[in-house]
PDB file of N, CA and C in Angstrom:
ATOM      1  N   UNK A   1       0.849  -1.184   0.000  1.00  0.00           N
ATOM      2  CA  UNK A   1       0.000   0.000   0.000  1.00  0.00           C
ATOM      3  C   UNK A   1       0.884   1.232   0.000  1.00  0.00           C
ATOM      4  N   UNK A   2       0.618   2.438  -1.030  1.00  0.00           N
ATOM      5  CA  UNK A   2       1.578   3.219  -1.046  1.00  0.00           C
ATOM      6  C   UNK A   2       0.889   4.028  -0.135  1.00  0.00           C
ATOM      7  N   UNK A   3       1.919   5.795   0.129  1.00  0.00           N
ATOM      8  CA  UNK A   3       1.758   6.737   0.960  1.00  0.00           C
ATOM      9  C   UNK A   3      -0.073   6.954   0.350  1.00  0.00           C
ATOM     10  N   UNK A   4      -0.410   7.950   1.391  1.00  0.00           N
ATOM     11  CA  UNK A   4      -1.869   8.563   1.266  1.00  0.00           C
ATOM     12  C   UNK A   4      -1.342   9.890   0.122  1.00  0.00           C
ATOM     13  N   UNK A   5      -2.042  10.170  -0.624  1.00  0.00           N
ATOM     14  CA  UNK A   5      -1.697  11.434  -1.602  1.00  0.00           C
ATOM     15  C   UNK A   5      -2.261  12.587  -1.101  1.00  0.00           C
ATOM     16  N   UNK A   6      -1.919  13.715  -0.964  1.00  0.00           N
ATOM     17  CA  UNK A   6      -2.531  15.035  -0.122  1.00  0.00           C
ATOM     18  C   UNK A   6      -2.781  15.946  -0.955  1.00  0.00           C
ATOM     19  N   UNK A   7      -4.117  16.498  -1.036  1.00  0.00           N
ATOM     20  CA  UNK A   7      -4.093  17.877  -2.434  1.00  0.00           C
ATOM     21  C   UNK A   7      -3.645  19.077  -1.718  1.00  0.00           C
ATOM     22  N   UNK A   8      -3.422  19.721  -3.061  1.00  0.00           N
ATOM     23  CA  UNK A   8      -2.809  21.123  -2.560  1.00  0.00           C
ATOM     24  C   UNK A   8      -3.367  21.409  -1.481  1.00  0.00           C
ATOM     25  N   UNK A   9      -4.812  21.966  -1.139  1.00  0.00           N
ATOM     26  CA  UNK A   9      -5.743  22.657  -0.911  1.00  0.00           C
ATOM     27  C   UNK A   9      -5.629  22.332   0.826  1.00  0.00           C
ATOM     28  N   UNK A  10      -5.449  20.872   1.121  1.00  0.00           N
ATOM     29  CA  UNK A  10      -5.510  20.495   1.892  1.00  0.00           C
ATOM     30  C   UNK A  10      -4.394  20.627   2.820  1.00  0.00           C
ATOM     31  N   UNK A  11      -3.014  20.610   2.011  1.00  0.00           N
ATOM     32  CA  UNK A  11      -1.618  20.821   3.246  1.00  0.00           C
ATOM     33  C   UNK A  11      -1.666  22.609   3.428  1.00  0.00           C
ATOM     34  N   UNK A  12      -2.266  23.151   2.276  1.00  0.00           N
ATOM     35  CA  UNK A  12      -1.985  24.792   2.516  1.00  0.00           C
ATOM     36  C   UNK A  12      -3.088  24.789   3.998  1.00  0.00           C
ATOM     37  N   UNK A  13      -4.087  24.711   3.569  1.00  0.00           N
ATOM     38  CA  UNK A  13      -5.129  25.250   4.872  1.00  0.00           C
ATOM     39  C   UNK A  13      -4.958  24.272   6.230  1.00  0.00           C
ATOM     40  N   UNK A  14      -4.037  23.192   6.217  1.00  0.00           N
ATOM     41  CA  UNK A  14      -3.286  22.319   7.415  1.00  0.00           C
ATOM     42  C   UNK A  14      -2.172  24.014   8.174  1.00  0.00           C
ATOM     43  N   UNK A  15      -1.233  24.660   7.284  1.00  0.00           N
ATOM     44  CA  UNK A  15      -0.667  25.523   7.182  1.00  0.00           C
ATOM     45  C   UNK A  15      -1.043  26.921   7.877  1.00  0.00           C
ATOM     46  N   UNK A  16      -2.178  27.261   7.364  1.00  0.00           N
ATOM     47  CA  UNK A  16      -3.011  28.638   7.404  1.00  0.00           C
ATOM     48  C   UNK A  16      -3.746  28.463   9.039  1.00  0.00           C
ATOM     49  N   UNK A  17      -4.126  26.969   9.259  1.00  0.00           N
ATOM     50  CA  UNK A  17      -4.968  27.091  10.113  1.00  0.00           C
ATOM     51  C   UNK A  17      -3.977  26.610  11.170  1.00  0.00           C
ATOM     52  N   UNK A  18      -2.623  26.757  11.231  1.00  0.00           N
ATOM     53  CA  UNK A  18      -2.249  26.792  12.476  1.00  0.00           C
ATOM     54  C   UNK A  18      -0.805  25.484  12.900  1.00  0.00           C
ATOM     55  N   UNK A  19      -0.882  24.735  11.508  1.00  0.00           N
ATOM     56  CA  UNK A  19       0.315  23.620  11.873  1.00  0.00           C
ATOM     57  C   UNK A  19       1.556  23.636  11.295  1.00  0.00           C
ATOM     58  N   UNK A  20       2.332  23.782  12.203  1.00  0.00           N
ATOM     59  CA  UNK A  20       3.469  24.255  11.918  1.00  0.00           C
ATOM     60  C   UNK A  20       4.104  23.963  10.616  1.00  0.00           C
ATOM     61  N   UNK A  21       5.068  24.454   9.952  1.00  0.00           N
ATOM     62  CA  UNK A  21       5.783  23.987   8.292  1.00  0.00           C
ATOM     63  C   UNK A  21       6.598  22.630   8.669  1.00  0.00           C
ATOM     64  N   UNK A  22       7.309  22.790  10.222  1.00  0.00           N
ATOM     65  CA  UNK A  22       7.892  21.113  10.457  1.00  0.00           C
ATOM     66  C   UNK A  22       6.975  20.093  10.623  1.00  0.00           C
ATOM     67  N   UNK A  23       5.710  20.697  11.146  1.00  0.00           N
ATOM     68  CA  UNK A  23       4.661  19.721  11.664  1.00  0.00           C
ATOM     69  C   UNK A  23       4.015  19.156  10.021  1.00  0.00           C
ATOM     70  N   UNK A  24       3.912  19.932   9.118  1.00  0.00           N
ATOM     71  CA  UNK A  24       3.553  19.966   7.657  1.00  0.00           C
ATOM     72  C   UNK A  24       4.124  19.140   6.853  1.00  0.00           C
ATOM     73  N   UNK A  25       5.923  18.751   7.031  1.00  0.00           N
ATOM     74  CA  UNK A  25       6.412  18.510   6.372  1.00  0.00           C
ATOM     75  C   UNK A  25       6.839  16.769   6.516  1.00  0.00           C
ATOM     76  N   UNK A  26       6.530  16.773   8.027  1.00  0.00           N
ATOM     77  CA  UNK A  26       6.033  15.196   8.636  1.00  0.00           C
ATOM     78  C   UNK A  26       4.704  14.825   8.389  1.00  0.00           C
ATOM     79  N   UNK A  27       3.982  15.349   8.468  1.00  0.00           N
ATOM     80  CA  UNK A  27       2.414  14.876   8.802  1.00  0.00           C
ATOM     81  C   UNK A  27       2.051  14.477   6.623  1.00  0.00           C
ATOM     82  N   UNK A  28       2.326  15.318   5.923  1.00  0.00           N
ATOM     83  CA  UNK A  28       2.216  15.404   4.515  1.00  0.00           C
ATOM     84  C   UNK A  28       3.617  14.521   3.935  1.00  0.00           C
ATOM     85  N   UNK A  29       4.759  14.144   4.344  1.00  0.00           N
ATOM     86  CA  UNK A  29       5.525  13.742   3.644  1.00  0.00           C
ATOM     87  C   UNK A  29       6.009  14.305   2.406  1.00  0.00           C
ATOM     88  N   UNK A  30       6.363  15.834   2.592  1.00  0.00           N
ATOM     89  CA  UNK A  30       6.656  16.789   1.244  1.00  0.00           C
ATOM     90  C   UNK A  30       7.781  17.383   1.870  1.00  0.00           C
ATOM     91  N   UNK A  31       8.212  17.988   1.043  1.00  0.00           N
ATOM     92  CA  UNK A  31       9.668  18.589   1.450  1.00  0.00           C
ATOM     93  C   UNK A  31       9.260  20.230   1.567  1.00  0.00           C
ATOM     94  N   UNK A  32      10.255  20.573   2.146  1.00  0.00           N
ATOM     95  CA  UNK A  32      10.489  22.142   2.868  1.00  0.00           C
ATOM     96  C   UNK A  32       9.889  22.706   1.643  1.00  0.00           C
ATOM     97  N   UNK A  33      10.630  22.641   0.746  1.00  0.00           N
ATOM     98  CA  UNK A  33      10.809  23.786  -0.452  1.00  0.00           C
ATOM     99  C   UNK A  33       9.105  23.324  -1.128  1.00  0.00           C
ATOM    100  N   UNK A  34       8.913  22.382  -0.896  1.00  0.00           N
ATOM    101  CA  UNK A  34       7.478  21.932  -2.286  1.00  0.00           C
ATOM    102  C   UNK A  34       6.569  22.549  -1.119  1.00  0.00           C
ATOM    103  N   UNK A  35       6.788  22.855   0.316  1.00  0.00           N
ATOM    104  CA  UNK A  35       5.705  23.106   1.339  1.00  0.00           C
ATOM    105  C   UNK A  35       5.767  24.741   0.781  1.00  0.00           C
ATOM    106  N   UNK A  36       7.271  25.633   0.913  1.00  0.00           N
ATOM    107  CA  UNK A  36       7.169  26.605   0.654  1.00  0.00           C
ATOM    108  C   UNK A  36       6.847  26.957  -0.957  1.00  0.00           C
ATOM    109  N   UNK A  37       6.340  26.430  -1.771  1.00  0.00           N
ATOM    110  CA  UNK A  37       5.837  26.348  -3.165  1.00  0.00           C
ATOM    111  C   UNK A  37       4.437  26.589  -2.762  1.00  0.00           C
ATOM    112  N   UNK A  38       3.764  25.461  -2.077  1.00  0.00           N
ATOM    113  CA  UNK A  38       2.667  25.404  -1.588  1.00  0.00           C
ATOM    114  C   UNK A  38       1.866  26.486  -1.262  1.00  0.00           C
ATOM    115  N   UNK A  39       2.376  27.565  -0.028  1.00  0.00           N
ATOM    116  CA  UNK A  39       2.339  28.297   0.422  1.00  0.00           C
ATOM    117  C   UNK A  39       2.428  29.518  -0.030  1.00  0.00           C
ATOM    118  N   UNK A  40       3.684  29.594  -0.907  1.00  0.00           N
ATOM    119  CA  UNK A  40       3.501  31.057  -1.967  1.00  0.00           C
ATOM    120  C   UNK A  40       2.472  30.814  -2.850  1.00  0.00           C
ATOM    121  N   UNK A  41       1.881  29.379  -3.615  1.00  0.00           N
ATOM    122  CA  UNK A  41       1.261  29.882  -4.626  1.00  0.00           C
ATOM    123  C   UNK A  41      -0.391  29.862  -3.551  1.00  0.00           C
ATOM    124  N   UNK A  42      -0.759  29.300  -2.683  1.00  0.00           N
ATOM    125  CA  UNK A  42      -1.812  29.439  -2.093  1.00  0.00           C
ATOM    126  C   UNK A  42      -2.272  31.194  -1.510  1.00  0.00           C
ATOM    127  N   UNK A  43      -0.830  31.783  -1.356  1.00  0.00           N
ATOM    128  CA  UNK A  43      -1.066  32.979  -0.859  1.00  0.00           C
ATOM    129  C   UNK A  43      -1.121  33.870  -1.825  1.00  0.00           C
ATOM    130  N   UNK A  44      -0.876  33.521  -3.382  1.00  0.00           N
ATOM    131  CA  UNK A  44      -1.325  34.703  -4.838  1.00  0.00           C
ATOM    132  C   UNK A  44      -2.801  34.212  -4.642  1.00  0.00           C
ATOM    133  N   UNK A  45      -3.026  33.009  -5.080  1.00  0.00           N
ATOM    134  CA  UNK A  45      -4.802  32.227  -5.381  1.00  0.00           C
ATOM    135  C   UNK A  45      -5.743  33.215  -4.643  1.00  0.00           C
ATOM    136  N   UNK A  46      -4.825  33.187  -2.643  1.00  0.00           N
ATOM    137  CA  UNK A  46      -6.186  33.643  -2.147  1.00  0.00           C
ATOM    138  C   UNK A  46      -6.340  35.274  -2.316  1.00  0.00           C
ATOM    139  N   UNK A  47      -5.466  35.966  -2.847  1.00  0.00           N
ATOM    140  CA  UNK A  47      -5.323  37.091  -2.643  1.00  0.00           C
ATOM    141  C   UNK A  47      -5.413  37.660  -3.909  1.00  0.00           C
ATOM    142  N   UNK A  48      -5.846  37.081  -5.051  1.00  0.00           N
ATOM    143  CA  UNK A  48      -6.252  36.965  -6.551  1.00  0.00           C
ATOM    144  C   UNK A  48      -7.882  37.487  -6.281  1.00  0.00           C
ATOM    145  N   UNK A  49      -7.804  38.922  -7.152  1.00  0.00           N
ATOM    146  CA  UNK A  49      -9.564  39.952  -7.012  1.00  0.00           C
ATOM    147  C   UNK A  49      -9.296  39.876  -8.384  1.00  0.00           C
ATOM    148  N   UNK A  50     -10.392  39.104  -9.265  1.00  0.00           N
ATOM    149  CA  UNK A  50     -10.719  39.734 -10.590  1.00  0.00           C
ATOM    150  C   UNK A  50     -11.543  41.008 -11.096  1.00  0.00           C
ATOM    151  N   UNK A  51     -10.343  41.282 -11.762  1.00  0.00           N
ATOM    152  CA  UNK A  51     -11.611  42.882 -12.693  1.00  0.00           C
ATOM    153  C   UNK A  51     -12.330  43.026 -12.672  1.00  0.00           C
ATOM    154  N   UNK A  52     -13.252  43.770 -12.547  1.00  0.00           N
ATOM    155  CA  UNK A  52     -14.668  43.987 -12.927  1.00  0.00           C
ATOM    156  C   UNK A  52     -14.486  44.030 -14.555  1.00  0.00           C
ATOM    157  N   UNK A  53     -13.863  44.943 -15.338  1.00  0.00           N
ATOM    158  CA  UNK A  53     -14.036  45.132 -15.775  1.00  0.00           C
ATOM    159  C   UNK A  53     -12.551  44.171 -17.140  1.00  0.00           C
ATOM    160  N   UNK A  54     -12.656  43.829 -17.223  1.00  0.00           N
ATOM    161  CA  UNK A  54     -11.288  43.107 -17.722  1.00  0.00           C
ATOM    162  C   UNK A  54     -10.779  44.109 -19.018  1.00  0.00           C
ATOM    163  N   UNK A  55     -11.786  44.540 -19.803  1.00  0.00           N
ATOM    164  CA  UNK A  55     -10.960  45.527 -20.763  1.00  0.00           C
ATOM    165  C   UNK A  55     -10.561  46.782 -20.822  1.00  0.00           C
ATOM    166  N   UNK A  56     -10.638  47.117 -19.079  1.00  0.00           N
ATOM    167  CA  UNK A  56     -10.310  48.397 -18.467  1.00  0.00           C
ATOM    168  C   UNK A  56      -9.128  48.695 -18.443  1.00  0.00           C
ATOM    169  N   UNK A  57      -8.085  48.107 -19.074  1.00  0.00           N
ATOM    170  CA  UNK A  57      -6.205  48.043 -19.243  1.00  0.00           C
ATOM    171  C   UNK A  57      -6.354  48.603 -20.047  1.00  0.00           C
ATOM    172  N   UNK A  58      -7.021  48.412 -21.336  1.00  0.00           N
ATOM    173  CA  UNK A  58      -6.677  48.887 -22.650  1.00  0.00           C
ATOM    174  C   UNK A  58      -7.492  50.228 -23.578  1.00  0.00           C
ATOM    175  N   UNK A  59      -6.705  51.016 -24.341  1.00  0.00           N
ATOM    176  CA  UNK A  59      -7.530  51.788 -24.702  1.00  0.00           C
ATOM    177  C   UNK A  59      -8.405  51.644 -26.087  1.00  0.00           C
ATOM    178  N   UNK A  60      -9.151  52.872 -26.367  1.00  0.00           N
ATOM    179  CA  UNK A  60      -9.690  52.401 -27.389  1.00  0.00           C
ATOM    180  C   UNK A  60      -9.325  52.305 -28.442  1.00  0.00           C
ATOM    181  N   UNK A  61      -8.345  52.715 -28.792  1.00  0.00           N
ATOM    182  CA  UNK A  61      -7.614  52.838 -29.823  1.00  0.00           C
ATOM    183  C   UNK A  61      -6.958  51.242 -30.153  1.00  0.00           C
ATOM    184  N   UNK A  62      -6.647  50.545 -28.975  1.00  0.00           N
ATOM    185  CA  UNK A  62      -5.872  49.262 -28.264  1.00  0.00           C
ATOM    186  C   UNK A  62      -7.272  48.128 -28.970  1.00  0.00           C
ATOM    187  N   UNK A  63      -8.194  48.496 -28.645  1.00  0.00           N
ATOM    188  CA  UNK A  63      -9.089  47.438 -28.952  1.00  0.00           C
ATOM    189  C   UNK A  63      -9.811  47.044 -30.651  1.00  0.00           C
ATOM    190  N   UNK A  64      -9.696  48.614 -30.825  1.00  0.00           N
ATOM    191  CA  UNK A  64      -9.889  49.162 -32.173  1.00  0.00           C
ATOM    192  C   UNK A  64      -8.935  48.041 -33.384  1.00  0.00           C
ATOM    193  N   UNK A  65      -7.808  47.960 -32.812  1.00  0.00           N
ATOM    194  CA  UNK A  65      -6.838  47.382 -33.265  1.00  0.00           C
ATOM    195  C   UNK A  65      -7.074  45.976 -33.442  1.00  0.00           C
ATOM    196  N   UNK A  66      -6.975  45.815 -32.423  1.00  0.00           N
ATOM    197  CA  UNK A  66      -7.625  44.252 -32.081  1.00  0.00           C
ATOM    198  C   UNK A  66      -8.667  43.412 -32.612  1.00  0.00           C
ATOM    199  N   UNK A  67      -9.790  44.157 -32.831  1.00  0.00           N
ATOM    200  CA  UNK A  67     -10.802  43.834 -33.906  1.00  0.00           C
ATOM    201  C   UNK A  67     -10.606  43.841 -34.920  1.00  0.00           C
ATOM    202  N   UNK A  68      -9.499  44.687 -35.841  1.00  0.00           N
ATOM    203  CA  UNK A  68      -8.969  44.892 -36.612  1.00  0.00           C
ATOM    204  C   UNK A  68      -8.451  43.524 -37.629  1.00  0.00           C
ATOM    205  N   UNK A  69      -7.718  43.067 -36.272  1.00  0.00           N
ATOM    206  CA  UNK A  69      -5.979  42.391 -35.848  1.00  0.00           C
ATOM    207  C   UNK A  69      -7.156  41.034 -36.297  1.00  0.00           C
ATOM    208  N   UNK A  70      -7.938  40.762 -35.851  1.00  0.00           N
ATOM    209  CA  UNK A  70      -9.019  39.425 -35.854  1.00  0.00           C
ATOM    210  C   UNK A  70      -9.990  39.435 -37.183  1.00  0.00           C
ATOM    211  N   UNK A  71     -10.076  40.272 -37.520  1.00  0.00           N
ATOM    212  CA  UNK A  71     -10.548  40.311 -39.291  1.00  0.00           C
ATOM    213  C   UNK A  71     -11.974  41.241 -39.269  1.00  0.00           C
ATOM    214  N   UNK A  72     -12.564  41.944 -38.054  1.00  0.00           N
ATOM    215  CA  UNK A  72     -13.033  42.577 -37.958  1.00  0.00           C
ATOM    216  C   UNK A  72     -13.127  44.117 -39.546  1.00  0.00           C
ATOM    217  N   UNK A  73     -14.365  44.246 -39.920  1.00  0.00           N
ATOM    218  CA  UNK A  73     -14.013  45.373 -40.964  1.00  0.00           C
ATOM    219  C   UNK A  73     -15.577  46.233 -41.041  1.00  0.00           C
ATOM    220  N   UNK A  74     -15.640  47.418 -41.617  1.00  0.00           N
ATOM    221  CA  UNK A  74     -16.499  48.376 -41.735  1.00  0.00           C
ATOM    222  C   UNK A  74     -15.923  48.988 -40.621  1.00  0.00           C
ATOM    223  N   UNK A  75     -17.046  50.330 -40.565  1.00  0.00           N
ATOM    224  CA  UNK A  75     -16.836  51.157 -39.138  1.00  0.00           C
ATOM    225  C   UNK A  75     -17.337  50.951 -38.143  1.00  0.00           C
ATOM    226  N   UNK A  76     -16.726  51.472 -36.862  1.00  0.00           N
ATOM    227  CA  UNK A  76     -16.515  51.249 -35.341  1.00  0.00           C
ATOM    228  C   UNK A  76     -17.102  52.897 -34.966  1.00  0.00           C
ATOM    229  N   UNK A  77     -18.203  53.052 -34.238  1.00  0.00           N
ATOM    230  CA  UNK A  77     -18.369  54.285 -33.772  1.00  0.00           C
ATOM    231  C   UNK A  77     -18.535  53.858 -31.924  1.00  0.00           C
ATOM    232  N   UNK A  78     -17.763  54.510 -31.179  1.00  0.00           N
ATOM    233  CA  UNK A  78     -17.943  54.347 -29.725  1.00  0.00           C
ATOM    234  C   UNK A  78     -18.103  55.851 -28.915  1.00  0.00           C
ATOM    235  N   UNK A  79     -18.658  55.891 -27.707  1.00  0.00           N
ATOM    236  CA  UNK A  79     -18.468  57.046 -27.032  1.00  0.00           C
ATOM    237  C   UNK A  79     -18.019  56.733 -25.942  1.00  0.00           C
ATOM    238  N   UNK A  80     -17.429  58.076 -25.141  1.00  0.00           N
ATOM    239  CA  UNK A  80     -16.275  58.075 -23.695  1.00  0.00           C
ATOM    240  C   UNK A  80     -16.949  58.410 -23.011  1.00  0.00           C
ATOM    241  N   UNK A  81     -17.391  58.228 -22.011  1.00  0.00           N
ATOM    242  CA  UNK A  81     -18.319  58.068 -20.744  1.00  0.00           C
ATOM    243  C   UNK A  81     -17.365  58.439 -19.192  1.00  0.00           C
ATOM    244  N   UNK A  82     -17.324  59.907 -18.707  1.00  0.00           N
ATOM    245  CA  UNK A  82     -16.643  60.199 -17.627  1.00  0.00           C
ATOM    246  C   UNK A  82     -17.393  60.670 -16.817  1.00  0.00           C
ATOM    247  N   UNK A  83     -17.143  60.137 -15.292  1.00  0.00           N
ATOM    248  CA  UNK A  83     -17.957  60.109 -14.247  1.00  0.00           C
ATOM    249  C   UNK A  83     -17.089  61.405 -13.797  1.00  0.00           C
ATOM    250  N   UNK A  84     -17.639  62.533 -12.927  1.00  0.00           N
ATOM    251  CA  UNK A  84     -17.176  63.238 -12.290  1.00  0.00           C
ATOM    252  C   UNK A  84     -17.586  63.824 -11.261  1.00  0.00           C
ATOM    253  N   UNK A  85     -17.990  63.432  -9.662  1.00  0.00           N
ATOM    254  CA  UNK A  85     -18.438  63.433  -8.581  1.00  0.00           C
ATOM    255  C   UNK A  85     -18.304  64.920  -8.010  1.00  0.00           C
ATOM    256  N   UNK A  86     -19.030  66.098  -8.545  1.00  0.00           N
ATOM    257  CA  UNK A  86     -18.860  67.185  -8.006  1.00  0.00           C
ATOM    258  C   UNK A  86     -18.835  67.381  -6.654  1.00  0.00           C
ATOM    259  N   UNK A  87     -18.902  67.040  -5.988  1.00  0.00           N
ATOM    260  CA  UNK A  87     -18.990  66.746  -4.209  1.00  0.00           C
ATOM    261  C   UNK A  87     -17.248  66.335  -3.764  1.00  0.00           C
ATOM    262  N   UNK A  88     -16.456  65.753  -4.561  1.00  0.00           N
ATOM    263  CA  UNK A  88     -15.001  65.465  -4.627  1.00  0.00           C
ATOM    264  C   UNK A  88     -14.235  66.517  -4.729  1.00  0.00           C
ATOM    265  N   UNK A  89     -14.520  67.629  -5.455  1.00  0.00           N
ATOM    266  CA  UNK A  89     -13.842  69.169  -6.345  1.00  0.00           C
ATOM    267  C   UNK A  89     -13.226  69.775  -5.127  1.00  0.00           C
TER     268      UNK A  89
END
C-alpha cells in the first residue's frame, strides 16, 4: 500500500490554520521547499480579485486594433463616458 496522496488545498489550509511547516512537512511527507511552493502559490490564489471590468487596461484605440488584428471590418463608432463626482472638487 503506497503513501496517502494530499491535495494542494488540503496541506496549505493544514498551514493557514495553524500547523506548523515542520509539523507539515512530517504529517504530509513533502519537502520544505514543495511546502514553501505550496504556500507562496496558495497565498497569490487567495489574494487573486478579478476585474470587474477586464478591458479596463486597454484603450480604445488598443481594442480598435484588435478587432482589426481578428478580421473585424467596416466602421466602429464608440463614445467616452466620464464620471465626475462634483462633491469630490
Amino acid at each position: 500500500m503506497g503513501k496517502k496522496k494530499y491535495d494542494f488545498a488540503e496541506i496549505y489550509f493544514a498551514v493557514k490554520n495553524g500547523l506548523s511547516k515542520q509539523e507539515a512537512v512530517e504529517k504530509f511527507h513533502v519537502s520544505r521547499n514543495y511546502l514553501h511552493l505550496i504556500i507562496v502559490a496558495g497565498n497569490a490564489f487567495a489574494n487573486y480579485k478579478p476585474k470587474a471590468n477586464p478591458l479596463e487596461d486597454f484603450t480604445p484605440r488598443q481594442l480598435m486594433e484588435e478587432l482589426k488584428r481578428r478580421g473585424y471590418t467596416g466602421k466602429l463608432q464608440y463614445v467616452e463616458v466620464k464620471n465626475i463626482d462634483l462633491d469630490k472638487l
